[in-house]
C-alpha atoms as a PDB file:
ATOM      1  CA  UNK A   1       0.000   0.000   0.000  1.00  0.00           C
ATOM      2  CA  UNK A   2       1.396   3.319  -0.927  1.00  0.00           C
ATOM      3  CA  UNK A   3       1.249   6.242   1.247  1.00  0.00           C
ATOM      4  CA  UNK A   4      -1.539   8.051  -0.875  1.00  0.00           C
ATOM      5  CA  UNK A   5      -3.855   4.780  -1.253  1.00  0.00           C
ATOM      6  CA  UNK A   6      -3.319   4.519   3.101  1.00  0.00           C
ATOM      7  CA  UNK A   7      -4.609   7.862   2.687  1.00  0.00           C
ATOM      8  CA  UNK A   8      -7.204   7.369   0.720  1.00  0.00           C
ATOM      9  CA  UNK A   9      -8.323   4.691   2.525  1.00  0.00           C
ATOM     10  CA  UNK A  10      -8.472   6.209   5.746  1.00  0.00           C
ATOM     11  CA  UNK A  11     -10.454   8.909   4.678  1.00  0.00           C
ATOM     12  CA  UNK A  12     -13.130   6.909   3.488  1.00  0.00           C
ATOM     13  CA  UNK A  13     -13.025   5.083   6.684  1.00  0.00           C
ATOM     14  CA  UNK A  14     -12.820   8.053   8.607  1.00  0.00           C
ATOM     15  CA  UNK A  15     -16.208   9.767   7.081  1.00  0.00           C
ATOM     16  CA  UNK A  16     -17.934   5.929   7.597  1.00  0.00           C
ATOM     17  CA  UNK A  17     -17.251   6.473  11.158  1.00  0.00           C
ATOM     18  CA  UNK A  18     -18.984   9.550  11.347  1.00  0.00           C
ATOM     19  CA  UNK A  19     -21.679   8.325  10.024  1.00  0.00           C
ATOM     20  CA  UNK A  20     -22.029   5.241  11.423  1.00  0.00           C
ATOM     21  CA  UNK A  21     -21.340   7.369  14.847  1.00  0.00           C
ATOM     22  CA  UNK A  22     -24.678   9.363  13.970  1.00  0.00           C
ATOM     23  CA  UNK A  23     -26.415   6.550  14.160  1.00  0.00           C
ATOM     24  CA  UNK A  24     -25.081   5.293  16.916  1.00  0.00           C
ATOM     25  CA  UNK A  25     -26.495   8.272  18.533  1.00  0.00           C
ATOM     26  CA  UNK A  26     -29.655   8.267  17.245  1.00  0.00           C
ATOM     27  CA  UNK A  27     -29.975   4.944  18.805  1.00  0.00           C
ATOM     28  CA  UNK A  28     -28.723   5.420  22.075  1.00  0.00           C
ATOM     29  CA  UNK A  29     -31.210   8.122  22.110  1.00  0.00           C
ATOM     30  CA  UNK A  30     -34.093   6.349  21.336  1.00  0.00           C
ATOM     31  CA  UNK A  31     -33.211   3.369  23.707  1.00  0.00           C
ATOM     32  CA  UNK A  32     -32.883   5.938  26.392  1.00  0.00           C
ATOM     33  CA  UNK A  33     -36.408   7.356  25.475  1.00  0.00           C
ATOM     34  CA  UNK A  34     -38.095   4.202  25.529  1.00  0.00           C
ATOM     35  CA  UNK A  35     -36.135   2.641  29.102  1.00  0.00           C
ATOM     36  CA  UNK A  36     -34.536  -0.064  27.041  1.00  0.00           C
ATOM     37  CA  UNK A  37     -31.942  -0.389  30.199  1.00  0.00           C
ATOM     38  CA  UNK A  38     -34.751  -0.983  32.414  1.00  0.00           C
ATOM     39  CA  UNK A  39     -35.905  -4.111  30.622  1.00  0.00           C
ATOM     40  CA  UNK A  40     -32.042  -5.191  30.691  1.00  0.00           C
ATOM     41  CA  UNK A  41     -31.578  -5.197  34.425  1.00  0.00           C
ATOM     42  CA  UNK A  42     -30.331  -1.661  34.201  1.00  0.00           C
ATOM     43  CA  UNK A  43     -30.636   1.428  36.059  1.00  0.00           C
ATOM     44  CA  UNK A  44     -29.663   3.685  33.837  1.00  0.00           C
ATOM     45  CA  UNK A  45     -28.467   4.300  30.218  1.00  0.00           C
ATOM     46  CA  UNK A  46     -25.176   4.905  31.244  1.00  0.00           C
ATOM     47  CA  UNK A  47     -24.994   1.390  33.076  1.00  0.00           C
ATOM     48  CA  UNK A  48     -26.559  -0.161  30.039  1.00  0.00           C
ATOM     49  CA  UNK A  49     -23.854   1.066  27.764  1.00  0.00           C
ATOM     50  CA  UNK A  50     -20.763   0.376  29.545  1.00  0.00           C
ATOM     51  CA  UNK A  51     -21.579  -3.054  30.746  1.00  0.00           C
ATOM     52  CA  UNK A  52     -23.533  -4.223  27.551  1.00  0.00           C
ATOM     53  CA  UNK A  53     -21.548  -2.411  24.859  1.00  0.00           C
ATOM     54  CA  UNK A  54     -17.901  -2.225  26.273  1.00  0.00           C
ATOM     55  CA  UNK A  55     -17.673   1.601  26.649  1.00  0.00           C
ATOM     56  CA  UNK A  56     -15.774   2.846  28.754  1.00  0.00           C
ATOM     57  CA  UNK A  57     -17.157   5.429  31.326  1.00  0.00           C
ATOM     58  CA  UNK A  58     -16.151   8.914  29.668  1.00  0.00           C
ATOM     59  CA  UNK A  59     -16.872   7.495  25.797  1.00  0.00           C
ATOM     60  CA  UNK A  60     -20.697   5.913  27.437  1.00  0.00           C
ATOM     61  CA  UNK A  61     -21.129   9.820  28.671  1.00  0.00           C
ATOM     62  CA  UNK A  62     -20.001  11.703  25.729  1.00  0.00           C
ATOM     63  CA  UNK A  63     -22.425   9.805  23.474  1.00  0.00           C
ATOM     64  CA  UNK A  64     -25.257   9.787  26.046  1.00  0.00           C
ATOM     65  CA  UNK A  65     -24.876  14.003  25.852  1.00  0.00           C
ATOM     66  CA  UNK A  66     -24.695  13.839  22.303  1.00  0.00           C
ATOM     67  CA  UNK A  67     -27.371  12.072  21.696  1.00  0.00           C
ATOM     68  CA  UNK A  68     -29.239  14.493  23.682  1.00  0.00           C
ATOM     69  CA  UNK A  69     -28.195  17.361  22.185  1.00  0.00           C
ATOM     70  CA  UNK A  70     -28.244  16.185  18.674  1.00  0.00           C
ATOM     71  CA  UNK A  71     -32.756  14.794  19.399  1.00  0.00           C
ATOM     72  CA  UNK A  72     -32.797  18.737  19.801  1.00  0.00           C
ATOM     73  CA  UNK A  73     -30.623  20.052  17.756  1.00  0.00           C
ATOM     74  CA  UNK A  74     -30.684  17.507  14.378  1.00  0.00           C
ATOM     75  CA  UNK A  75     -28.568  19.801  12.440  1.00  0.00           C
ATOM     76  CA  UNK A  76     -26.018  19.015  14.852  1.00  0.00           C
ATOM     77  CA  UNK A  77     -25.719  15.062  13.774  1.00  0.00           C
ATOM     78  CA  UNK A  78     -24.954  16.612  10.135  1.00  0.00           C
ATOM     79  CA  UNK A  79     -22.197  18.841  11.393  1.00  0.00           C
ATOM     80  CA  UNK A  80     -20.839  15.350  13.496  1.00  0.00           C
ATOM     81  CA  UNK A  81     -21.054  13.274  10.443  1.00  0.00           C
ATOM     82  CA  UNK A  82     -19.416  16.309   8.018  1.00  0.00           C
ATOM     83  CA  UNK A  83     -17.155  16.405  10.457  1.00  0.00           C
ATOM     84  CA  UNK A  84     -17.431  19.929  11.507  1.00  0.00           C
ATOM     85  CA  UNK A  85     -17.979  19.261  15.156  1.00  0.00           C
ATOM     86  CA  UNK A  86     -16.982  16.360  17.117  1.00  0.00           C
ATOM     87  CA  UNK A  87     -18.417  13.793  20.057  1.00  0.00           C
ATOM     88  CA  UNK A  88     -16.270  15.590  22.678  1.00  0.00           C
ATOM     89  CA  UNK A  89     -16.849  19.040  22.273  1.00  0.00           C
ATOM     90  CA  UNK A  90     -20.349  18.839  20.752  1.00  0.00           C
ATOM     91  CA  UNK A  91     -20.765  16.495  24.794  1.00  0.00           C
ATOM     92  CA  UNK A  92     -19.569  19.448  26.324  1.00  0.00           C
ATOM     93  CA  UNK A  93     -21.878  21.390  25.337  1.00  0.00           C
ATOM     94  CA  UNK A  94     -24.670  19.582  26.268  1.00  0.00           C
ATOM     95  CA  UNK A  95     -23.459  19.611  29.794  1.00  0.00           C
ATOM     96  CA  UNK A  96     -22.703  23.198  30.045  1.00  0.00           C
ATOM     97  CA  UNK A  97     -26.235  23.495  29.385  1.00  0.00           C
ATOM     98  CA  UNK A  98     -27.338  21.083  31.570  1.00  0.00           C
ATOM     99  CA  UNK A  99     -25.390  22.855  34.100  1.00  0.00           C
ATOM    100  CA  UNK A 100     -26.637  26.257  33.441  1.00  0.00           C
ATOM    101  CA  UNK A 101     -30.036  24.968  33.305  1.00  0.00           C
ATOM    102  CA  UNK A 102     -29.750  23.209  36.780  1.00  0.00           C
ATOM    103  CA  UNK A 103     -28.211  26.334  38.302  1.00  0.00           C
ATOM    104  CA  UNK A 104     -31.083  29.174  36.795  1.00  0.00           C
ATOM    105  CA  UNK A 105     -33.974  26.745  37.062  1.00  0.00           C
ATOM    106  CA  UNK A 106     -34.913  28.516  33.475  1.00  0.00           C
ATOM    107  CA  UNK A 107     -34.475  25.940  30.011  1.00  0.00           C
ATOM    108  CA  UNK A 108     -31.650  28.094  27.410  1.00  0.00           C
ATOM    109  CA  UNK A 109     -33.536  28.902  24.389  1.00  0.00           C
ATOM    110  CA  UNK A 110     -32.764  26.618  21.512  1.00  0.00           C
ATOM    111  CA  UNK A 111     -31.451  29.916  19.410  1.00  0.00           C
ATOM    112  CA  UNK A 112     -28.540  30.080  22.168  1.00  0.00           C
ATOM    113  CA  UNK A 113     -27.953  26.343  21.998  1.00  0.00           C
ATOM    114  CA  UNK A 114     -27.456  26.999  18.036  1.00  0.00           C
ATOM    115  CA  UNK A 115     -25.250  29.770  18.739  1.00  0.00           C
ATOM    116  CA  UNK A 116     -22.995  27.796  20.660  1.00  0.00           C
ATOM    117  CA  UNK A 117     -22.799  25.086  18.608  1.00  0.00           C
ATOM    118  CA  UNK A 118     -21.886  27.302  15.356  1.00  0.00           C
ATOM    119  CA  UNK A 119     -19.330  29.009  17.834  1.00  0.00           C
ATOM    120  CA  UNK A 120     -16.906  25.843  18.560  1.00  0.00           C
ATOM    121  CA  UNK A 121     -17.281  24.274  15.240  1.00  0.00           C
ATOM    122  CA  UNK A 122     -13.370  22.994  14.231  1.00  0.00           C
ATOM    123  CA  UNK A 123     -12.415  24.105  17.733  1.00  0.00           C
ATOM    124  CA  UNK A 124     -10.465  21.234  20.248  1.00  0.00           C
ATOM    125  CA  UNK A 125     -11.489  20.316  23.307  1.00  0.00           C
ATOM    126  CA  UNK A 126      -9.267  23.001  25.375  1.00  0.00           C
ATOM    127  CA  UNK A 127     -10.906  25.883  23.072  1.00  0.00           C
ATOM    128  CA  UNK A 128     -14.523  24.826  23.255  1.00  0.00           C
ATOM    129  CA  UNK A 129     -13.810  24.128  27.241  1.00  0.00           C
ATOM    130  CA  UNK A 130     -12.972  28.405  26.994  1.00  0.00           C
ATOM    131  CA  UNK A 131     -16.155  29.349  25.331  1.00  0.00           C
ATOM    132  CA  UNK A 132     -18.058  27.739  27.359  1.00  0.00           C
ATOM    133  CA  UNK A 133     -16.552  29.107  30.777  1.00  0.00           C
ATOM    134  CA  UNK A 134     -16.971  32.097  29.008  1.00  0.00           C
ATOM    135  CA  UNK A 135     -20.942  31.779  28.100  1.00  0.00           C
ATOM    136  CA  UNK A 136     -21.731  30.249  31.509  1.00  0.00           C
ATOM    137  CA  UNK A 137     -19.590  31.797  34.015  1.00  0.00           C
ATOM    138  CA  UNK A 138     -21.306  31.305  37.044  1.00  0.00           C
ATOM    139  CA  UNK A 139     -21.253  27.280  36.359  1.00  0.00           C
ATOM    140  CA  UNK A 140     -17.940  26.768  34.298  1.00  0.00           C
ATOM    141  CA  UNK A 141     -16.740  23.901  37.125  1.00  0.00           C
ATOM    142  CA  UNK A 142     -13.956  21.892  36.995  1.00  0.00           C
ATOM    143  CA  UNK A 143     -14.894  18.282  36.392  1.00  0.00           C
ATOM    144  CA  UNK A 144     -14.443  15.681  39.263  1.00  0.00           C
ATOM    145  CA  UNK A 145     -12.984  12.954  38.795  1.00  0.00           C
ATOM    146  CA  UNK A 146     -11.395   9.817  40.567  1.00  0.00           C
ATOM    147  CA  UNK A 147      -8.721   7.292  39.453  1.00  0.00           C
ATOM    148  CA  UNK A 148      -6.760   4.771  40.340  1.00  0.00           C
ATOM    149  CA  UNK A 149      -3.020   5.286  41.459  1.00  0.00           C
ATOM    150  CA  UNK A 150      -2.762   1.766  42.002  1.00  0.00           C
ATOM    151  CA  UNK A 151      -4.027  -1.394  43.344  1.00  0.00           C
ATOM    152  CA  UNK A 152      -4.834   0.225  46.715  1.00  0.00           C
ATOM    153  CA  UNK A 153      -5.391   3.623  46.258  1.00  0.00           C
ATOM    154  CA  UNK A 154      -6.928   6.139  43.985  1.00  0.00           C
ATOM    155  CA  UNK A 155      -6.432  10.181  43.135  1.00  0.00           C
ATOM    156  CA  UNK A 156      -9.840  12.170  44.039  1.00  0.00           C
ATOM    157  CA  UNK A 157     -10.209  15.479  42.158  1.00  0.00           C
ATOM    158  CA  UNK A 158     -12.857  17.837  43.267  1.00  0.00           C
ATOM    159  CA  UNK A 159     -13.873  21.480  43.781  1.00  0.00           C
ATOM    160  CA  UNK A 160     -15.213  22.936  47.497  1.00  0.00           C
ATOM    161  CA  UNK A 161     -17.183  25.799  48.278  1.00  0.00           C
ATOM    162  CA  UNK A 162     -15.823  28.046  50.909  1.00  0.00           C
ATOM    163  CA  UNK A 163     -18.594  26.465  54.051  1.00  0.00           C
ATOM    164  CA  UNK A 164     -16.689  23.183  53.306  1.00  0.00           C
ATOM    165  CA  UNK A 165     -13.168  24.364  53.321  1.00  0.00           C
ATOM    166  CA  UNK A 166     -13.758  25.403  56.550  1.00  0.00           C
ATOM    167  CA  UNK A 167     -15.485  22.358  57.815  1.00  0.00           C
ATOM    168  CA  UNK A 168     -12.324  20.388  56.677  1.00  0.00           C
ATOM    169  CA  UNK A 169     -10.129  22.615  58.034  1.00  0.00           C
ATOM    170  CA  UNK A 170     -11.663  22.616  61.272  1.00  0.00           C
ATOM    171  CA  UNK A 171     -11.938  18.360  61.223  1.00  0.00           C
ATOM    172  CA  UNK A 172      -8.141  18.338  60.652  1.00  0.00           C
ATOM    173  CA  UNK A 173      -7.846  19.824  63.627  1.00  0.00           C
ATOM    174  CA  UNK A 174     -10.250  18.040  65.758  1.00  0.00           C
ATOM    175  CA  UNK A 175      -8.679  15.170  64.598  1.00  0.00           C
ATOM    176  CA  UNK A 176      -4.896  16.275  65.382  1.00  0.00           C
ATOM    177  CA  UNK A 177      -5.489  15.424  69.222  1.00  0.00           C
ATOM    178  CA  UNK A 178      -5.786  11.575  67.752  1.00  0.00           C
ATOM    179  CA  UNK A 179      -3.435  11.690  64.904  1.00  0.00           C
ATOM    180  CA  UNK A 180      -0.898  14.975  64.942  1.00  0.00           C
ATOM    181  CA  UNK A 181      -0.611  16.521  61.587  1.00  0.00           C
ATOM    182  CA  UNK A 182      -3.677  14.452  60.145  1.00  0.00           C
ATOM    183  CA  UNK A 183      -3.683  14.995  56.264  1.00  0.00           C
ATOM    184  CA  UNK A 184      -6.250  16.278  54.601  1.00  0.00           C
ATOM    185  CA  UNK A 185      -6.809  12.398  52.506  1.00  0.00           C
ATOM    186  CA  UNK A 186      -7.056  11.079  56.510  1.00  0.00           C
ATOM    187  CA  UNK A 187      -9.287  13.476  57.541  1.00  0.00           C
ATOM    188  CA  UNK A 188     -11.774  12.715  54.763  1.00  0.00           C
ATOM    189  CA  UNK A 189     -11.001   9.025  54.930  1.00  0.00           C
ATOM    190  CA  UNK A 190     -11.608   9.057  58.745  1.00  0.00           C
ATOM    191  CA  UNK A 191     -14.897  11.051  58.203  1.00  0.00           C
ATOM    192  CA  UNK A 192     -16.666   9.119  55.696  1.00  0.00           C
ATOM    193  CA  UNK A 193     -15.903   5.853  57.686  1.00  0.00           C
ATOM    194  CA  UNK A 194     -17.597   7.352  60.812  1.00  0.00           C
ATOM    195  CA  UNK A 195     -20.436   8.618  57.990  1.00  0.00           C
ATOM    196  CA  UNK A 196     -21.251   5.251  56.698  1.00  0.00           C
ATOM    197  CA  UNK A 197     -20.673   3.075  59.738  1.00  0.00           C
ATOM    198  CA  UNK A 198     -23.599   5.633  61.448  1.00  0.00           C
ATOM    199  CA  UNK A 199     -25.595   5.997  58.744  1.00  0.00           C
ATOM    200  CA  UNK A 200     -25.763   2.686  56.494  1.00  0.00           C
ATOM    201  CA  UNK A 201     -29.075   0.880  57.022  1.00  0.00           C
ATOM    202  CA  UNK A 202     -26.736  -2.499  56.817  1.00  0.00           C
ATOM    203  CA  UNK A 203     -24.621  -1.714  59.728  1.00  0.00           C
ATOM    204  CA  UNK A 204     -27.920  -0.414  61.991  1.00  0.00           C
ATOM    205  CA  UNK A 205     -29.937  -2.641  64.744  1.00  0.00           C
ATOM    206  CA  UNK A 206     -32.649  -0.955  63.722  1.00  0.00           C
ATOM    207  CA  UNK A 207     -35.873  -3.658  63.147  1.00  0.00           C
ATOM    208  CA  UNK A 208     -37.870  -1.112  61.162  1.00  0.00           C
ATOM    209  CA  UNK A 209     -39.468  -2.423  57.632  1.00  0.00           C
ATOM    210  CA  UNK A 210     -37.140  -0.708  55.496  1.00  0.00           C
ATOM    211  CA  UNK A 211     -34.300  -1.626  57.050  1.00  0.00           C
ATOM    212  CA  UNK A 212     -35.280  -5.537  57.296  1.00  0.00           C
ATOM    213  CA  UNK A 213     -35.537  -5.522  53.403  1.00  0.00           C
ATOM    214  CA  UNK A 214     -32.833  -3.553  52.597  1.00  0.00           C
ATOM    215  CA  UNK A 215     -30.779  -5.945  54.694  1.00  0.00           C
ATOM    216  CA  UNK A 216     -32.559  -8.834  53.335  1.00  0.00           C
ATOM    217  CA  UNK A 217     -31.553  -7.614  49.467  1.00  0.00           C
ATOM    218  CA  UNK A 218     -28.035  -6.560  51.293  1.00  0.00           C
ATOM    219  CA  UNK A 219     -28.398  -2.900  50.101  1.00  0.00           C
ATOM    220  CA  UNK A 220     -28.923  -3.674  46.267  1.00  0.00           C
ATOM    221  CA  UNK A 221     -31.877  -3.464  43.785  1.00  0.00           C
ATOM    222  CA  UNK A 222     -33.540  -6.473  43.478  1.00  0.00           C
ATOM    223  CA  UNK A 223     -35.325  -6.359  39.910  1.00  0.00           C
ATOM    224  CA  UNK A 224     -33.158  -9.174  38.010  1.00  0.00           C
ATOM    225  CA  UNK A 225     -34.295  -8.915  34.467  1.00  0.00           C
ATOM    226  CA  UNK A 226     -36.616 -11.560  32.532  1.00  0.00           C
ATOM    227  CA  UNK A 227     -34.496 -11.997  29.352  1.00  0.00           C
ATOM    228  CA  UNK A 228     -30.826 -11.088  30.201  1.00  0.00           C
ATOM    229  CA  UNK A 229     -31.207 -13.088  33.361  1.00  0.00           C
ATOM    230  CA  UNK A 230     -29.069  -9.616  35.467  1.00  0.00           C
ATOM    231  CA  UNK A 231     -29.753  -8.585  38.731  1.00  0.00           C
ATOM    232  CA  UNK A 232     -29.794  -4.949  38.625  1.00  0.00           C
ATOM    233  CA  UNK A 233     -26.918  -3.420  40.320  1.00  0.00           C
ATOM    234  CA  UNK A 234     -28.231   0.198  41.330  1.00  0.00           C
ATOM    235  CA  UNK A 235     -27.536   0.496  45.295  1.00  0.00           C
ATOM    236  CA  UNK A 236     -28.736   4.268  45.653  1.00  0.00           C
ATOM    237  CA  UNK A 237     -32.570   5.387  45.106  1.00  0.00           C
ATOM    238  CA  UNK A 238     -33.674   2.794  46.708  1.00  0.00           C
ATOM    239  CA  UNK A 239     -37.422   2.436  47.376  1.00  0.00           C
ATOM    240  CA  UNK A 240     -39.836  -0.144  48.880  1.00  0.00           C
ATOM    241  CA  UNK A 241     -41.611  -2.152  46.501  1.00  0.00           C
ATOM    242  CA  UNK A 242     -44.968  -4.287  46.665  1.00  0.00           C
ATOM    243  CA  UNK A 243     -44.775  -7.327  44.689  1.00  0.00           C
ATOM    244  CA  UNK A 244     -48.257  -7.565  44.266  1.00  0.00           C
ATOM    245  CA  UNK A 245     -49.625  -4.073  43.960  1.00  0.00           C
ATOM    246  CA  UNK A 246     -51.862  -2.931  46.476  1.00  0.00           C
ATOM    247  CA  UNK A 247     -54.304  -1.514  43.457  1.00  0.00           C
ATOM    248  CA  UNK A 248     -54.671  -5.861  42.920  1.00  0.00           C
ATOM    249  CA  UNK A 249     -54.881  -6.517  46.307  1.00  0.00           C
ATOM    250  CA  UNK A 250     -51.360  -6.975  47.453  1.00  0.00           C
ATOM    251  CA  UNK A 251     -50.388  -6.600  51.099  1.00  0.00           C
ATOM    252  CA  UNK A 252     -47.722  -4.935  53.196  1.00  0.00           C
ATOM    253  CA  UNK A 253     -46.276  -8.236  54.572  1.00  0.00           C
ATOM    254  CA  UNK A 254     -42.783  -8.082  53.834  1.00  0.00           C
ATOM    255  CA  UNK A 255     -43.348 -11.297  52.097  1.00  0.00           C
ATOM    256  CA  UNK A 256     -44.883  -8.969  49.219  1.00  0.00           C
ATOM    257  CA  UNK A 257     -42.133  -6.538  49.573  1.00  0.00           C
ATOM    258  CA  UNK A 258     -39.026  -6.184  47.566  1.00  0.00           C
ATOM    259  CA  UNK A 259     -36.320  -3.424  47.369  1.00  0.00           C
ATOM    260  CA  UNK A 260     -36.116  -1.717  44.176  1.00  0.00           C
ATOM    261  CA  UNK A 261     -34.416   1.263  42.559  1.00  0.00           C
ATOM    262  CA  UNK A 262     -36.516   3.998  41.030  1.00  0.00           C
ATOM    263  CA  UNK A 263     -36.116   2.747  37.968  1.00  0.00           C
ATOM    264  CA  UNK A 264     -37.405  -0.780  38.536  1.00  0.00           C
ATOM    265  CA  UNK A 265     -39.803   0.597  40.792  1.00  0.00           C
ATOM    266  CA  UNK A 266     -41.345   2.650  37.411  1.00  0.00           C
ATOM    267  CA  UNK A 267     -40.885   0.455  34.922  1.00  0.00           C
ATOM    268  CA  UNK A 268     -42.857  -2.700  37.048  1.00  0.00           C
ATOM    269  CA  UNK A 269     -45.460  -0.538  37.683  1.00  0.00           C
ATOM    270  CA  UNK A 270     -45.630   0.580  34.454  1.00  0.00           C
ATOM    271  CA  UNK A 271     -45.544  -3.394  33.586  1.00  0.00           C
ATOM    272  CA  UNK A 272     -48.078  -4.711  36.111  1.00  0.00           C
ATOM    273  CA  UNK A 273     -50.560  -1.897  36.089  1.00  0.00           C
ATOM    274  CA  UNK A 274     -49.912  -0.330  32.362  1.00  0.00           C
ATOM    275  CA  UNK A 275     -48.633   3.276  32.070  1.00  0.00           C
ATOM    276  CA  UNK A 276     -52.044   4.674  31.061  1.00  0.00           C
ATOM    277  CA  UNK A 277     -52.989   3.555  34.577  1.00  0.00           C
ATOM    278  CA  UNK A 278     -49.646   5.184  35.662  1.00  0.00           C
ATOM    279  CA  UNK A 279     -50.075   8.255  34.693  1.00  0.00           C
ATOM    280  CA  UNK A 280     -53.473   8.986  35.535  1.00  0.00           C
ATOM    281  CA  UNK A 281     -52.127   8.133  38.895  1.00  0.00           C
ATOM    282  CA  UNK A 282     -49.340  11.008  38.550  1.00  0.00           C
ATOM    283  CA  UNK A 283     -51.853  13.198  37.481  1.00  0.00           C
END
C-alpha cells in the first residue's frame, strides 16, 4: 500500500465512522427514550452502555450528551457526520447546558444552543472548554474525577465551596489530638468511615421495615431482568416495593415486599398496572 492509497483509505473510513457514529447516537437516544436499560436489568443508560456495549465510562457519557443534544438540535448530527464538530466538544456542550439549566432553574432557548454550537465548530477540546466558561460563568466547574493510582489507592479530584473548606479545616484539627498533623486524605477518609458506619441501614440494629428488606436484598436493587437473566446493580434510590400491587390486592407483609431502585420501581409498575394507569395516577 502506498502512502496516498493509506490515505485514501483512511479517509473513506474516517467519514464511515462519522456516520455510522450518527447513528449510533440516534440509537442510544431512542433506547434511552423508551427505558430499554430498564428491561435489561439496568438502572440507567449509562450502566446499560458500559456493561452491555464495552464503553468505557467517559466514551458511554459523551455519546449519552450527544445524543441528547443532537434529538434537539438535528442539524447538529450533520455537522458530526461532516465532520465539523466532534463527540467531545459537541458532549460538552450539552453539559454546560445542563449545568446552566440546573443552576437558573430557566431551560436556554434553543437559538442560544445553536449559537454555541456554530461558535466551537473545528475548535479542540481546550478551546470549546474556553467558550463555554466564558458563556456560563457562574457554572464553568472543573470536572471531578477519581482514578486509580494503584491497586490500593486512587487520586480524588474535586472542587469545594468556601462552608466546606472550613469544615475540613476545622476536622483536621479536631482530629490532630488523635493523629498529629492528620492529612487532609485522613481526615476525609476518617470522616466518611464514621459517615457510613452511622448511617448505612446495613450496619444499623434498627428492626424497622425498610431496614429488614434492605438488609434482606443486602443494600442492592432487586429487579433481576426476565431476558438477560441480570440482577440490577443500582444500590442508591432505593425504594420499597410491593410485589403484588396494592391496586390488585397486594399486602404490606414483607413477604410482598421487595427493594427496588426507582427505575425498577417505574418500569414494574408501568408493567403490572400499564402506564395509562400510571399516569393517571401522577396526574
Amino acid at each position: 500500500m502506498t502512502n496516498e492509497e493509506l490515505e485514501t483509505r483512511l479517509a473513506v473510513l474516517v467519514q464511515e465512522e462519522r456516520r455510522i457514529t450518527r447513528e449510533v447516537l440516534t440509537l442510544i437516544r431512542e433506547a434511552d427514550k423508551r427505558c430499554l436499560y430498564r428491561e435489561r436489568g439496568f438502572p440507567n443508560i449509562y450502566e446499560w452502555l458500559v456493561k452491555s456495549y464495552g464503553y468505557s465510562q467517559s466514551a458511554a457519557h459523551r455519546r449519552i450528551q450527544a445524543a441528547r443534544l443532537v434529538e434537539m438540535i438535528p442539524a447538529a448530527g450533520e455537522k458530526l457526520a461532516a465532520g465539523e464538530l466532534n463527540l467531545s466538544t459537541v458532549a460538552q456542550v450539552q453539559s454546560a447546558i445542563q449545568r446552566e439549566e440546573k443552576r437558573t432553574g430557566e431551560r436556554i432557548a434553543r437559538e442560544e444552543k445553536e449559537s454555541l454550537l456554530s461558535q466551537i465548530e473545528g475548535k479542540t477540546f481546550e478551546q470549546t472548554q474556553k467558550i463555554l466558561a466564558e458563556e456560563f460563568p457562574e457554572s464553568s466547574v472543573t470536572k471531578e474525577s477519581l482514578r486509580a493510582r494503584n491497586a490500593t489507592e486512587s487520586k480524588l479530584t474535586i472542587v469545594l465551596e468556601e462552608e466546606c473548606v472550613r469544615a475540613l479545616k476545622r476536622a483536621r484539627e479536631l482530629l490532630a489530638h488523635v493523629l498529629p498533623e492528620p492529612s487532609y486524605a485522613c481526615v476525609i477518609g476518617r470522616v466518611l468511615i464514621d459517615f457510613v458506619n452511622k448511617s448505612d441501614p446495613l450496619n444499623s440494629s434498627s428492626e424497622n421495615r425498610k431496614t429488614l428488606l434492605l438488609k434482606r436484598a443486602r443494600g442492592r436493587c432487586q429487579f433481576v431482568s426476565p431476558t438477560a437473566k441480570r440482577r440490577c446493580t443500582a444500590r442508591t434510590y432505593l425504594e420499597i416495593d410491593h410485589i403484588i400491587p396494592r391496586a390488585l390486592g397486594g399486602t404490606d407483609d414483607l413477604e410482598n415486599l421487595r427493594i427496588l431502585c426507582r427505575e425498577h420501581n417505574q418500569h414494574e409498575a408501568d408493567r403490572i398496572l400499564g402506564k395509562e394507569f400510571m399516569q393517571n395516577a401522577r396526574h
